[in-house]
PDB file of N, CA and C in Angstrom:
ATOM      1  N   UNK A   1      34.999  61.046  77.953  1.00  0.00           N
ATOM      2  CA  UNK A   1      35.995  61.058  79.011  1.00  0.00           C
ATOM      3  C   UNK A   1      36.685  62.419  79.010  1.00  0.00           C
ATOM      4  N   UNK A   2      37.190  63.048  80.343  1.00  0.00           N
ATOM      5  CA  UNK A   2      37.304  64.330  80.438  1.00  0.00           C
ATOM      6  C   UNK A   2      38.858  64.147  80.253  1.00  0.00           C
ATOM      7  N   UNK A   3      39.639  65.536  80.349  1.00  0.00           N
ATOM      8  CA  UNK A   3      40.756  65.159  80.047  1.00  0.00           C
ATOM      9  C   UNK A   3      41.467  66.967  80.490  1.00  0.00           C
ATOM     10  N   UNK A   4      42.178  66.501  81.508  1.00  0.00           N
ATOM     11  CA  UNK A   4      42.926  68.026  82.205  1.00  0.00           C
ATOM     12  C   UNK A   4      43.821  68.008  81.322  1.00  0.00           C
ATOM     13  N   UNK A   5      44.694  69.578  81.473  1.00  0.00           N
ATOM     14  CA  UNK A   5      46.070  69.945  81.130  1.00  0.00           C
ATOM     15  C   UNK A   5      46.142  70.933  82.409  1.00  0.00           C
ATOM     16  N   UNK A   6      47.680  70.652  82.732  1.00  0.00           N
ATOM     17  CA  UNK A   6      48.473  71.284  84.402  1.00  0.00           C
ATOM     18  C   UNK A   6      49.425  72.097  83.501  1.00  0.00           C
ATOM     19  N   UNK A   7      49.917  73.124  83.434  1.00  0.00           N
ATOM     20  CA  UNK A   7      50.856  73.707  83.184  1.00  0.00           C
ATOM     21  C   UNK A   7      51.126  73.738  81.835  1.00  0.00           C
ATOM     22  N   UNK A   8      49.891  74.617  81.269  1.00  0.00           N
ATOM     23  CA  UNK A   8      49.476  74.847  79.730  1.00  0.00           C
ATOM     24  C   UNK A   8      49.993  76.358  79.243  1.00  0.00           C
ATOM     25  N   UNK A   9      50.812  75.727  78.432  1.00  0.00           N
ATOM     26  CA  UNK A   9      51.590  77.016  77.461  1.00  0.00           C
ATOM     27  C   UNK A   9      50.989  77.020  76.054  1.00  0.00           C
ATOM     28  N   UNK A  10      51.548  77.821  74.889  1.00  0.00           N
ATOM     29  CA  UNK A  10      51.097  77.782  73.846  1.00  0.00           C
ATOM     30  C   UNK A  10      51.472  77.107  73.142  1.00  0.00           C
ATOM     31  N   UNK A  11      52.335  75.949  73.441  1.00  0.00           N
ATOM     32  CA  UNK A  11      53.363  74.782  72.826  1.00  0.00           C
ATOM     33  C   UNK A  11      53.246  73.791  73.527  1.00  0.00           C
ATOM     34  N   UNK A  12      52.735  73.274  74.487  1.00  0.00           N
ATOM     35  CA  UNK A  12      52.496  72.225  74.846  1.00  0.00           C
ATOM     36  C   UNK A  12      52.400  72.202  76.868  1.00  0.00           C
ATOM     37  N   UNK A  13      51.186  71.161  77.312  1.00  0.00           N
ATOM     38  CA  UNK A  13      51.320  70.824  78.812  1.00  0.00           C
ATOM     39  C   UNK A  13      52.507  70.308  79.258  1.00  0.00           C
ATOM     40  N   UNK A  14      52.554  70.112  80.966  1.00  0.00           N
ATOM     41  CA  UNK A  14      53.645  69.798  81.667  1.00  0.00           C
ATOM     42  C   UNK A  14      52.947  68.170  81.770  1.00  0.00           C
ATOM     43  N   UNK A  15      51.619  68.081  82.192  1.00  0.00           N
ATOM     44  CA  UNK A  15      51.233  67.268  82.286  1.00  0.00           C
ATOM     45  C   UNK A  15      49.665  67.055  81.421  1.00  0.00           C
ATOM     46  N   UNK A  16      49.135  65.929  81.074  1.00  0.00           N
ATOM     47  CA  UNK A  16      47.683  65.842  80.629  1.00  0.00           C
ATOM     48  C   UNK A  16      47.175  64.454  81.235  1.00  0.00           C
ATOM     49  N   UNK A  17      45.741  64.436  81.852  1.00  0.00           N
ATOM     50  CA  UNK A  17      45.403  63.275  82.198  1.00  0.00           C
ATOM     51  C   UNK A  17      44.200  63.255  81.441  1.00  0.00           C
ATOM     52  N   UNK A  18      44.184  61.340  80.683  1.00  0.00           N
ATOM     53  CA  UNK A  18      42.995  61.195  80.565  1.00  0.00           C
ATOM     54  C   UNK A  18      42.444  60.052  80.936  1.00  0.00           C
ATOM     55  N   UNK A  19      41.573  59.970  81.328  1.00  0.00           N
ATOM     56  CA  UNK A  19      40.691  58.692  82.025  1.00  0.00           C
ATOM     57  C   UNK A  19      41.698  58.578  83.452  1.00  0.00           C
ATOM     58  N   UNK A  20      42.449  57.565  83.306  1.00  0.00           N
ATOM     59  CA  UNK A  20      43.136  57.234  84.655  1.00  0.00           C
ATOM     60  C   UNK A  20      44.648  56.808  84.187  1.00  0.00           C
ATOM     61  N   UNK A  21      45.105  57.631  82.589  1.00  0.00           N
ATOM     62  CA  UNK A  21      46.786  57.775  81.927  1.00  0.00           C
ATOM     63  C   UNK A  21      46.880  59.254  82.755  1.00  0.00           C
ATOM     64  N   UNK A  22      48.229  59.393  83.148  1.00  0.00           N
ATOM     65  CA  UNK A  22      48.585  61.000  83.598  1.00  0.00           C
ATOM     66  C   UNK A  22      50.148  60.406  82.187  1.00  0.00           C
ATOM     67  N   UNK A  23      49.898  61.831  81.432  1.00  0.00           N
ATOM     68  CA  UNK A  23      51.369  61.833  80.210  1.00  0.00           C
ATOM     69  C   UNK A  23      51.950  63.499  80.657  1.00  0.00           C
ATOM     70  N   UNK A  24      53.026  62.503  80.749  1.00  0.00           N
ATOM     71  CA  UNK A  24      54.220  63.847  81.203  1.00  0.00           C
ATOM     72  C   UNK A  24      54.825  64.649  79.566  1.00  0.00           C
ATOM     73  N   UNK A  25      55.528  65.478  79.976  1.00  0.00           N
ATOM     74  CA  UNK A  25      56.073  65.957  78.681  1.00  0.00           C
ATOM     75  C   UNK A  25      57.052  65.709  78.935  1.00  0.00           C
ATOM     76  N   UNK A  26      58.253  65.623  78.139  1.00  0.00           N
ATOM     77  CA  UNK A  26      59.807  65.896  78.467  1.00  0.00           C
ATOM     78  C   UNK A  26      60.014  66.517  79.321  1.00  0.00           C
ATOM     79  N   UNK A  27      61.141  66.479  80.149  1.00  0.00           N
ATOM     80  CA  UNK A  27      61.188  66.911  81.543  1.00  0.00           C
ATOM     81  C   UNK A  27      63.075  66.879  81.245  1.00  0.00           C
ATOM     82  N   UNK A  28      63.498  68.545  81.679  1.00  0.00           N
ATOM     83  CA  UNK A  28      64.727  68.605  81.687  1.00  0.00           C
ATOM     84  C   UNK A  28      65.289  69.220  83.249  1.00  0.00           C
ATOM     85  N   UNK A  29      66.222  69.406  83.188  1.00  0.00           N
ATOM     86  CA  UNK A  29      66.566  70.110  84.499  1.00  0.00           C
ATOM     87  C   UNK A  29      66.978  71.460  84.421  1.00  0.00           C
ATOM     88  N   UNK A  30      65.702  72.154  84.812  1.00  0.00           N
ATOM     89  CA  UNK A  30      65.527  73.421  84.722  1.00  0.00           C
ATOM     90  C   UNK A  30      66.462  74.560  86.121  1.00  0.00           C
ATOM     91  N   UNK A  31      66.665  73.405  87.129  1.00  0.00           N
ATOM     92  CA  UNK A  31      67.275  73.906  88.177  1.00  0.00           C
ATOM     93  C   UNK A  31      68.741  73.547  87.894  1.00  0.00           C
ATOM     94  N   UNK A  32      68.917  72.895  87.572  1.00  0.00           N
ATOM     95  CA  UNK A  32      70.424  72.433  87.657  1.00  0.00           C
ATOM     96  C   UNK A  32      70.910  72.185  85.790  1.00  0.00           C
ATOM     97  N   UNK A  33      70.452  73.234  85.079  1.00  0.00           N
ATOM     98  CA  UNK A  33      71.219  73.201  83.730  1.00  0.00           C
ATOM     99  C   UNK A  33      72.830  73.313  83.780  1.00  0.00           C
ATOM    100  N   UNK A  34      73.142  72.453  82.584  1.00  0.00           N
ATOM    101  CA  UNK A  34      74.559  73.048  82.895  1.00  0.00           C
ATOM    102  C   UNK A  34      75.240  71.960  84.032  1.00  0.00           C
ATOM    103  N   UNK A  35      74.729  71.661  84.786  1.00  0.00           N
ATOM    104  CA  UNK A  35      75.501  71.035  85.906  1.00  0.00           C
ATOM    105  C   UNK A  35      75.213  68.735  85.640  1.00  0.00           C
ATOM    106  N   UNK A  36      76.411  68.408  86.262  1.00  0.00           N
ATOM    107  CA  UNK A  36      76.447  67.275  86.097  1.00  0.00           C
ATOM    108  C   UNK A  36      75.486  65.784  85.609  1.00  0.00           C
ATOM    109  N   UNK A  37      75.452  65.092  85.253  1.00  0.00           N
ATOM    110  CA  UNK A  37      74.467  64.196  84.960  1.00  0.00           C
ATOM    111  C   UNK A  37      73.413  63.552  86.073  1.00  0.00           C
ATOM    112  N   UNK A  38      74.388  63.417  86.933  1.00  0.00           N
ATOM    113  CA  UNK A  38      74.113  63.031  88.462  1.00  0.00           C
ATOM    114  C   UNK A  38      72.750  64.167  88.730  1.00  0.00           C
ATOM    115  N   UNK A  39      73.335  65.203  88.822  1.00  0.00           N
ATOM    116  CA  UNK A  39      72.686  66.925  89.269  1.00  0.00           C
ATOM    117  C   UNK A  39      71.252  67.179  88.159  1.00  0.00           C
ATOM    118  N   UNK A  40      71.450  66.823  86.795  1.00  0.00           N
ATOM    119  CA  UNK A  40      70.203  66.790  86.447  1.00  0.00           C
ATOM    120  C   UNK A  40      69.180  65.712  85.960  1.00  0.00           C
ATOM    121  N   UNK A  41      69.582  64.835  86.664  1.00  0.00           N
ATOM    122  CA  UNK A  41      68.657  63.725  86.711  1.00  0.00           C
ATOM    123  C   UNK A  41      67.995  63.679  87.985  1.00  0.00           C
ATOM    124  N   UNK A  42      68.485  64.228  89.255  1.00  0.00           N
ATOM    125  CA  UNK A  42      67.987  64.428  90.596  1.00  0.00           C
ATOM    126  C   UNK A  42      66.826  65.168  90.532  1.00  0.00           C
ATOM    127  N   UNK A  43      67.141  66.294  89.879  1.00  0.00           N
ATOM    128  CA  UNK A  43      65.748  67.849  89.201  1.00  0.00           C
ATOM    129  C   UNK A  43      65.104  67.028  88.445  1.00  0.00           C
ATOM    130  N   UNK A  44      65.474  66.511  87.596  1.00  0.00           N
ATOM    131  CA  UNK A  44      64.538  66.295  86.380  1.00  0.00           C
ATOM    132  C   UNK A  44      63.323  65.175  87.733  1.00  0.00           C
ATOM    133  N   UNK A  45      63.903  64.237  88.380  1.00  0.00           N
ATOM    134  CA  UNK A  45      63.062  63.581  88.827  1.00  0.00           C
ATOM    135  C   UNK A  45      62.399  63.709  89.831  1.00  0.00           C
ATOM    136  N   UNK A  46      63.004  65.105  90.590  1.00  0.00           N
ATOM    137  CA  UNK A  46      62.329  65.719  91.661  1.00  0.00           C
ATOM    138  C   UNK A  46      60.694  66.366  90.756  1.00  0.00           C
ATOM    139  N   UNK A  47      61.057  67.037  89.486  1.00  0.00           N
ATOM    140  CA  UNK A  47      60.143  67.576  88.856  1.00  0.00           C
ATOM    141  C   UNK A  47      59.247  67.117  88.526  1.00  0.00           C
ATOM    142  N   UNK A  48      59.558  65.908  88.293  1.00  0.00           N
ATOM    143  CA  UNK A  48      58.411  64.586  87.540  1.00  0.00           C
ATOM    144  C   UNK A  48      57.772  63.902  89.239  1.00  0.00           C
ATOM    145  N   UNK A  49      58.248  63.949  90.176  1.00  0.00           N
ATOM    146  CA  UNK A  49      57.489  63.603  90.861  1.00  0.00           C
ATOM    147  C   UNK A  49      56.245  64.979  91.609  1.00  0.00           C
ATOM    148  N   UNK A  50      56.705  65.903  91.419  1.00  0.00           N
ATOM    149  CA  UNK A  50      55.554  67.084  91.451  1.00  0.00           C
ATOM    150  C   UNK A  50      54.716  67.261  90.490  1.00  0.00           C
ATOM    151  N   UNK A  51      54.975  67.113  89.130  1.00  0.00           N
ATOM    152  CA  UNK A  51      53.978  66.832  88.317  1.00  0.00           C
ATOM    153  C   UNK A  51      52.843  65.772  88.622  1.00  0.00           C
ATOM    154  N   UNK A  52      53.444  64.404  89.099  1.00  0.00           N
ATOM    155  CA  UNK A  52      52.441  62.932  89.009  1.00  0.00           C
ATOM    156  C   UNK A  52      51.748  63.362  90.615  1.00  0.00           C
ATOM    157  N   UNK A  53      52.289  64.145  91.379  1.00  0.00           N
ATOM    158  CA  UNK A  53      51.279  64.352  92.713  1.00  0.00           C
ATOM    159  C   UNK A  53      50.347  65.412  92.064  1.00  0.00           C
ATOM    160  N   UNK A  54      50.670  66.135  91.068  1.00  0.00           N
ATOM    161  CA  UNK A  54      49.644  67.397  90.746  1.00  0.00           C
ATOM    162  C   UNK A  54      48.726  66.433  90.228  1.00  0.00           C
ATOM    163  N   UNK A  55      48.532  65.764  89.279  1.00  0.00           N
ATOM    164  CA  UNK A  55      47.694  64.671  88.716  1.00  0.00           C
ATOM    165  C   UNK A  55      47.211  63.258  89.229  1.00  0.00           C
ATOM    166  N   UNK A  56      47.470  63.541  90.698  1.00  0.00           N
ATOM    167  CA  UNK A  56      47.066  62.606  91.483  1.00  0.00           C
ATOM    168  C   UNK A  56      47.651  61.238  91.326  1.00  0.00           C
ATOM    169  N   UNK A  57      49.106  61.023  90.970  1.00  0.00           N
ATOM    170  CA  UNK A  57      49.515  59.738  91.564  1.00  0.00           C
ATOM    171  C   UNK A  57      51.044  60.276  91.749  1.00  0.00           C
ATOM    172  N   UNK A  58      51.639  58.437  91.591  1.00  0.00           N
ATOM    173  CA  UNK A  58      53.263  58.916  92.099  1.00  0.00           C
ATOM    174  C   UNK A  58      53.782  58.427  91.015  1.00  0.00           C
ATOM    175  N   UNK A  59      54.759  57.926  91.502  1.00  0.00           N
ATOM    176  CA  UNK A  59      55.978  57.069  90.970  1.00  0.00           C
ATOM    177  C   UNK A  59      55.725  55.205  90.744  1.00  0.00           C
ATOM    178  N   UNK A  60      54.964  55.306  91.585  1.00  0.00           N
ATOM    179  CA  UNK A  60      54.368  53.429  92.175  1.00  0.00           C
ATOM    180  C   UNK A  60      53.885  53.257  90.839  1.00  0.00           C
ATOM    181  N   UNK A  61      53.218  54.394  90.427  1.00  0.00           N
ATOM    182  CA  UNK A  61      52.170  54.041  89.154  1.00  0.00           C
ATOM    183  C   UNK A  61      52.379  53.873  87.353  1.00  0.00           C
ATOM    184  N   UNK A  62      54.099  54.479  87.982  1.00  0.00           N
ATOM    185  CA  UNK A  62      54.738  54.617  86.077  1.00  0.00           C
ATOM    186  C   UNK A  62      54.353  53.552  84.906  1.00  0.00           C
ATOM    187  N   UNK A  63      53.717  53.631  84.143  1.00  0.00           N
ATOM    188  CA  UNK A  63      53.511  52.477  83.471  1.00  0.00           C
ATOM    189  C   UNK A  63      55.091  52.264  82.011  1.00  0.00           C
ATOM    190  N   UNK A  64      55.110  53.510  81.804  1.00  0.00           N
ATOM    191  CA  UNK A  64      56.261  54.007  80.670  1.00  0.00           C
ATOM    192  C   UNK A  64      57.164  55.518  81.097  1.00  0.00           C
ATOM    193  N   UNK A  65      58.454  55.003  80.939  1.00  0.00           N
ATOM    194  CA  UNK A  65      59.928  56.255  80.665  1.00  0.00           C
ATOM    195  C   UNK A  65      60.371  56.084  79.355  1.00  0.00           C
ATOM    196  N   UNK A  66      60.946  57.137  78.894  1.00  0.00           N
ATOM    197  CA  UNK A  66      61.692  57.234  77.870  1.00  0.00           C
ATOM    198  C   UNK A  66      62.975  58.197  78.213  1.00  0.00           C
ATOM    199  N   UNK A  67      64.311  57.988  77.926  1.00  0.00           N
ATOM    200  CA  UNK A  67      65.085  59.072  78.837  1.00  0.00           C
ATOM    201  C   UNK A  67      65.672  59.092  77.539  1.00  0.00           C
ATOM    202  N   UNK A  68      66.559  60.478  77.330  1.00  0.00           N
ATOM    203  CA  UNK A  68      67.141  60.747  76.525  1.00  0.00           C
ATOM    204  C   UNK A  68      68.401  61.355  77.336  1.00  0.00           C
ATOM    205  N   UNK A  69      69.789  61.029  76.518  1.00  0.00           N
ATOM    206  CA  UNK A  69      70.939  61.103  77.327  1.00  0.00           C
ATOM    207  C   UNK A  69      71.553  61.926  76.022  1.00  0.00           C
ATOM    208  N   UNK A  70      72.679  62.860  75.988  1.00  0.00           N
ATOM    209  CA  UNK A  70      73.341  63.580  75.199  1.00  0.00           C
ATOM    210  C   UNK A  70      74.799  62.375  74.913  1.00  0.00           C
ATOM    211  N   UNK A  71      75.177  61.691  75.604  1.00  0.00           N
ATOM    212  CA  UNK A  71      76.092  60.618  75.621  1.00  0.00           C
ATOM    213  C   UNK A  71      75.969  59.674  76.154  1.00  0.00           C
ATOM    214  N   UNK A  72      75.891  58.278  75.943  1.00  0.00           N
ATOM    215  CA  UNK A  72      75.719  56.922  76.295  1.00  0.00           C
ATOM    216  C   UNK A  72      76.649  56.458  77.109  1.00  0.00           C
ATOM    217  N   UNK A  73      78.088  57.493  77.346  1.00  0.00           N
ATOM    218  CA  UNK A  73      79.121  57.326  78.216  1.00  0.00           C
ATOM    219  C   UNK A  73      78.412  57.487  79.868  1.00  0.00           C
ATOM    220  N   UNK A  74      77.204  58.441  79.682  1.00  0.00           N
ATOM    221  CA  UNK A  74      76.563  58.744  81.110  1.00  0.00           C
ATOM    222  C   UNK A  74      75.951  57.664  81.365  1.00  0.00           C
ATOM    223  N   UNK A  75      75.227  56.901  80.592  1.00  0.00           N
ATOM    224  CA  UNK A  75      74.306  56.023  81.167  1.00  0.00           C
ATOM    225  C   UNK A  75      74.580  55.411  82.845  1.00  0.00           C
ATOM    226  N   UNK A  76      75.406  55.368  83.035  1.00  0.00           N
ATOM    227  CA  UNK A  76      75.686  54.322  84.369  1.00  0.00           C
ATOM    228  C   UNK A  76      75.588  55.676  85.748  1.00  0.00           C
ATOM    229  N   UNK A  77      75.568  56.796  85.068  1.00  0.00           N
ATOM    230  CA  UNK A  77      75.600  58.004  86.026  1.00  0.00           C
ATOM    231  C   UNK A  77      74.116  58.258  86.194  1.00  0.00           C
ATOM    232  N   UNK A  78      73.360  58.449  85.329  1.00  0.00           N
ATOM    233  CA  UNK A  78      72.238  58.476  85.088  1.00  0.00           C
ATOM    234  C   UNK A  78      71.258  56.957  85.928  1.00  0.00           C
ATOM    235  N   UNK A  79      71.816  56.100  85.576  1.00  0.00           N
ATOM    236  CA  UNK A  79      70.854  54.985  86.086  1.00  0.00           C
ATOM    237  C   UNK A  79      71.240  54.848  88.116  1.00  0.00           C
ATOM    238  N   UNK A  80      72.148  55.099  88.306  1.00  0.00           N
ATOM    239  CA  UNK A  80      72.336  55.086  89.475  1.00  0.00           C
ATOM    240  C   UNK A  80      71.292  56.072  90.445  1.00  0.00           C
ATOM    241  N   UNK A  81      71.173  57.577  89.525  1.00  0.00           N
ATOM    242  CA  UNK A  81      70.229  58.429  90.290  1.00  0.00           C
ATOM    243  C   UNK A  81      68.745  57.660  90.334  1.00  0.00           C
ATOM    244  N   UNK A  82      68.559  57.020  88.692  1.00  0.00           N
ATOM    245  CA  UNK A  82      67.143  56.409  88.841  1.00  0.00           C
ATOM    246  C   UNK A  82      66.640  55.548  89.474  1.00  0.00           C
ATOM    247  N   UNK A  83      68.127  54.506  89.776  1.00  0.00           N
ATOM    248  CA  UNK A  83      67.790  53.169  90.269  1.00  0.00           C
ATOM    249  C   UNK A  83      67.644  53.777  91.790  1.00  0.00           C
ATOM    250  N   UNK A  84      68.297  54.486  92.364  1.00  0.00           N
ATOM    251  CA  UNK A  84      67.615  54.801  93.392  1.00  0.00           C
ATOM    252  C   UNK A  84      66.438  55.764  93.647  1.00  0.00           C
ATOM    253  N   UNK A  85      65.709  56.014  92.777  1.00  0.00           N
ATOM    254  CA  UNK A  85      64.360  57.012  92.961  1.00  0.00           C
ATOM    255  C   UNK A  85      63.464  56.149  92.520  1.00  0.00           C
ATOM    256  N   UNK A  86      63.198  55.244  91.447  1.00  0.00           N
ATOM    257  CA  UNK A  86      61.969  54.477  91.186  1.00  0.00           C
ATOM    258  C   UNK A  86      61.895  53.719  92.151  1.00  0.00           C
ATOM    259  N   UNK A  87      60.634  53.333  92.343  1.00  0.00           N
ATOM    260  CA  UNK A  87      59.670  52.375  93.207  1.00  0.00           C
ATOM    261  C   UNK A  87      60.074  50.752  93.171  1.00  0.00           C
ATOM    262  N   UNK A  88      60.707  50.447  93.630  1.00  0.00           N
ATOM    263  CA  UNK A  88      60.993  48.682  93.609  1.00  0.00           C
ATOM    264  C   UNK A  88      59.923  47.765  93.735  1.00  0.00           C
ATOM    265  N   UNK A  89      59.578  46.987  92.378  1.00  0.00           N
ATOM    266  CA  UNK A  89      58.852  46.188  91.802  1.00  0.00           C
ATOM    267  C   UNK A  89      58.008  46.965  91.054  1.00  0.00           C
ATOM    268  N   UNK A  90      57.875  48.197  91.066  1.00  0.00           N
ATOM    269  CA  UNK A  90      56.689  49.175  90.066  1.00  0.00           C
ATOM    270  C   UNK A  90      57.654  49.576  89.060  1.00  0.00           C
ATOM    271  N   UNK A  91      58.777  48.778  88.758  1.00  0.00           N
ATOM    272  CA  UNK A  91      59.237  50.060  87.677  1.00  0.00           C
ATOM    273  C   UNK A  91      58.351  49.612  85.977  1.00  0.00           C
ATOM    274  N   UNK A  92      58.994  50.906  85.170  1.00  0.00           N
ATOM    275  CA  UNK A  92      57.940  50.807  84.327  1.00  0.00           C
ATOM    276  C   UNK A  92      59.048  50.532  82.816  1.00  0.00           C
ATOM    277  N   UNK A  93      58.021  50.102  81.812  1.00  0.00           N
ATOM    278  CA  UNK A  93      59.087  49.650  80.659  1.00  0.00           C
ATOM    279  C   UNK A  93      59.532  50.892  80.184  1.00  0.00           C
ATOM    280  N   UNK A  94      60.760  50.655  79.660  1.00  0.00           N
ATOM    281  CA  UNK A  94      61.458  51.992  79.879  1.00  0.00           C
ATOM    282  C   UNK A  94      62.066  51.993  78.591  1.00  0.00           C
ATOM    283  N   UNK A  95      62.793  53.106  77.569  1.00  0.00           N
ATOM    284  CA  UNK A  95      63.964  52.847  76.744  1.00  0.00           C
ATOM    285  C   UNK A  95      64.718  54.012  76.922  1.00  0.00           C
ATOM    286  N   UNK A  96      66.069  53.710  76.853  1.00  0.00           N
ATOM    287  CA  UNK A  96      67.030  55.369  77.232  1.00  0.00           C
ATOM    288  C   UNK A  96      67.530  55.500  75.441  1.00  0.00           C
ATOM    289  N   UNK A  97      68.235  56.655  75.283  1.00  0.00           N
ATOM    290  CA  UNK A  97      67.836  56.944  73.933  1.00  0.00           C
ATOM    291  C   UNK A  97      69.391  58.224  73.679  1.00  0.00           C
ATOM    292  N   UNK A  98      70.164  57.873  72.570  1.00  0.00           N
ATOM    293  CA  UNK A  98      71.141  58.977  73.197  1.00  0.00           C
ATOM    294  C   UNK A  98      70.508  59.847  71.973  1.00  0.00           C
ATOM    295  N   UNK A  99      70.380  61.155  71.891  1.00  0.00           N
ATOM    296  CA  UNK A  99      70.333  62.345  71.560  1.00  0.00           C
ATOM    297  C   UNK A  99      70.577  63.464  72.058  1.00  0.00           C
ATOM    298  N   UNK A 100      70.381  64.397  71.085  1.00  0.00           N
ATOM    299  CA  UNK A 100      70.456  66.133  71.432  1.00  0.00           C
ATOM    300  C   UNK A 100      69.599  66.687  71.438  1.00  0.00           C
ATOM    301  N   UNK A 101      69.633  67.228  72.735  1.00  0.00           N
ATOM    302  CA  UNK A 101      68.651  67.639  73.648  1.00  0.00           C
ATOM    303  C   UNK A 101      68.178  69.674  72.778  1.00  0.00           C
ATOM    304  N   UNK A 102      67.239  70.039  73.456  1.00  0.00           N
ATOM    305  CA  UNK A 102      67.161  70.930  72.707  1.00  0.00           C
ATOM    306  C   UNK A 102      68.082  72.314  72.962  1.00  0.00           C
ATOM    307  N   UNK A 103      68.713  72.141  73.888  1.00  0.00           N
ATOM    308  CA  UNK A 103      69.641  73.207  74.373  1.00  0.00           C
ATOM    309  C   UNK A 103      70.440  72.342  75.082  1.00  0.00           C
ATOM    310  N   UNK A 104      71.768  72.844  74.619  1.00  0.00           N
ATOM    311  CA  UNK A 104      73.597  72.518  75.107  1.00  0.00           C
ATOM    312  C   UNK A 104      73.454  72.380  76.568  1.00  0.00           C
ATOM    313  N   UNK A 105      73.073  72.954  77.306  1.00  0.00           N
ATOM    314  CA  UNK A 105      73.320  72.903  78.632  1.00  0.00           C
ATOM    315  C   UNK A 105      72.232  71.634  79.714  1.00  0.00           C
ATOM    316  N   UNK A 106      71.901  71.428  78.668  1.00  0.00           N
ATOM    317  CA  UNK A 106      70.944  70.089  79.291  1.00  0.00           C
ATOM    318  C   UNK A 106      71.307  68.838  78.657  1.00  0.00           C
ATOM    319  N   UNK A 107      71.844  67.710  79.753  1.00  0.00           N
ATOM    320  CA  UNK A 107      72.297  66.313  79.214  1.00  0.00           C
ATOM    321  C   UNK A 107      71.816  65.099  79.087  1.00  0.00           C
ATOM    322  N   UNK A 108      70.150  65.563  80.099  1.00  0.00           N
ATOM    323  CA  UNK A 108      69.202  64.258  80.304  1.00  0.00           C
ATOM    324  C   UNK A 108      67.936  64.633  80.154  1.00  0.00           C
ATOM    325  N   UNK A 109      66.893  64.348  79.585  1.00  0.00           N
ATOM    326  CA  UNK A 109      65.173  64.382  79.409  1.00  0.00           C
ATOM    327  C   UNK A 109      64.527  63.408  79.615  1.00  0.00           C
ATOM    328  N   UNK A 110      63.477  63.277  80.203  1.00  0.00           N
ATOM    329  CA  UNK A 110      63.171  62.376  81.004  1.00  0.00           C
ATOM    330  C   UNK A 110      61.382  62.786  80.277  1.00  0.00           C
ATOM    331  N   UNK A 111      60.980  61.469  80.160  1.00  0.00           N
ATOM    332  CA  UNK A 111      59.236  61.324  79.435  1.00  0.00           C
ATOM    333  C   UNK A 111      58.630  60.190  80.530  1.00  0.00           C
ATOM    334  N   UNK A 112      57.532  60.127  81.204  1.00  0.00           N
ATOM    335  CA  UNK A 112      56.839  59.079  81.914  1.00  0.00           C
ATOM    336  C   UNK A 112      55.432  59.094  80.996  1.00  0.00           C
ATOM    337  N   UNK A 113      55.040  58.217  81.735  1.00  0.00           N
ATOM    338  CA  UNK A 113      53.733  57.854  81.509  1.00  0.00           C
ATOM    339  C   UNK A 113      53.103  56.912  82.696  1.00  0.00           C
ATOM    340  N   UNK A 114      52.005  57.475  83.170  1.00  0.00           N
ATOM    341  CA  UNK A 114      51.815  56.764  84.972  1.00  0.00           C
ATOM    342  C   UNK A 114      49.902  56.610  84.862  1.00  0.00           C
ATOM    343  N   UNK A 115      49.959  55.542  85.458  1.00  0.00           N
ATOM    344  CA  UNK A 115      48.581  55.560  85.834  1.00  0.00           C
ATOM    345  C   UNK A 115      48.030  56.213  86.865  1.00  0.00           C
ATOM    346  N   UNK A 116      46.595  56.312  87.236  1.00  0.00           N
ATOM    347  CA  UNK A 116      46.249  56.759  88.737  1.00  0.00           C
ATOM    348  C   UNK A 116      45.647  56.651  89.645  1.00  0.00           C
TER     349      UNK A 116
END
């Protein structure tokens, strides 16, 4: 079974598909660092949905998220952007996760896993 990489650095893809799994990498908000929870969960998921069209699916197809939050006080800021961007009845099993992110200015990371 063949197996792409989209946006290959010397540390890791943006995306890898194999068979008919597309695996995202962590996904931060590269446009909107620094700025509100609201503000980078919008990027982060604008980003993740250009990734899953580069690898030929969407959002319909998420099978797994993993989100990572810098404070658990956001959660309800955070789920509001998601609950309105995922696919109703496709959502996928999910766990949110509070940690520290790899740089201060980023408050949310976002991991999928989608079929295709």
């Amino acid at each position: 079974m063949s197996i792409q990489r989209f946006e290959t650095g010397p540390r890791m893809s943006q995306a890898v598909v194999h068979g008919n799994t597309v695996y995202l990498a962590g996904v931060v908000a590269s446009n909107a660092a620094g700025e509100s929870v609201t503000k980078q969960t919008q990027d982060i998921l604008k980003t993740i949905d250009g990734h899953l069209a580069k690898a030929g699916t969407d959002k319909s197809k998420l099978l797994s998220a993993t989100i990572y939050i810098t404070d658990m006080k956001t959660f309800g800021e955070m789920n509001a952007v998601w609950d309105a961007w995922v696919s109703p009845g496709n959502t996928p099993a999910r766990a949110t996760v509070e940690a520290k992110l790899a740089a201060p200015q980023y408050t949310v990371e976002i991991m999928v896993t989608a079929a295709k």
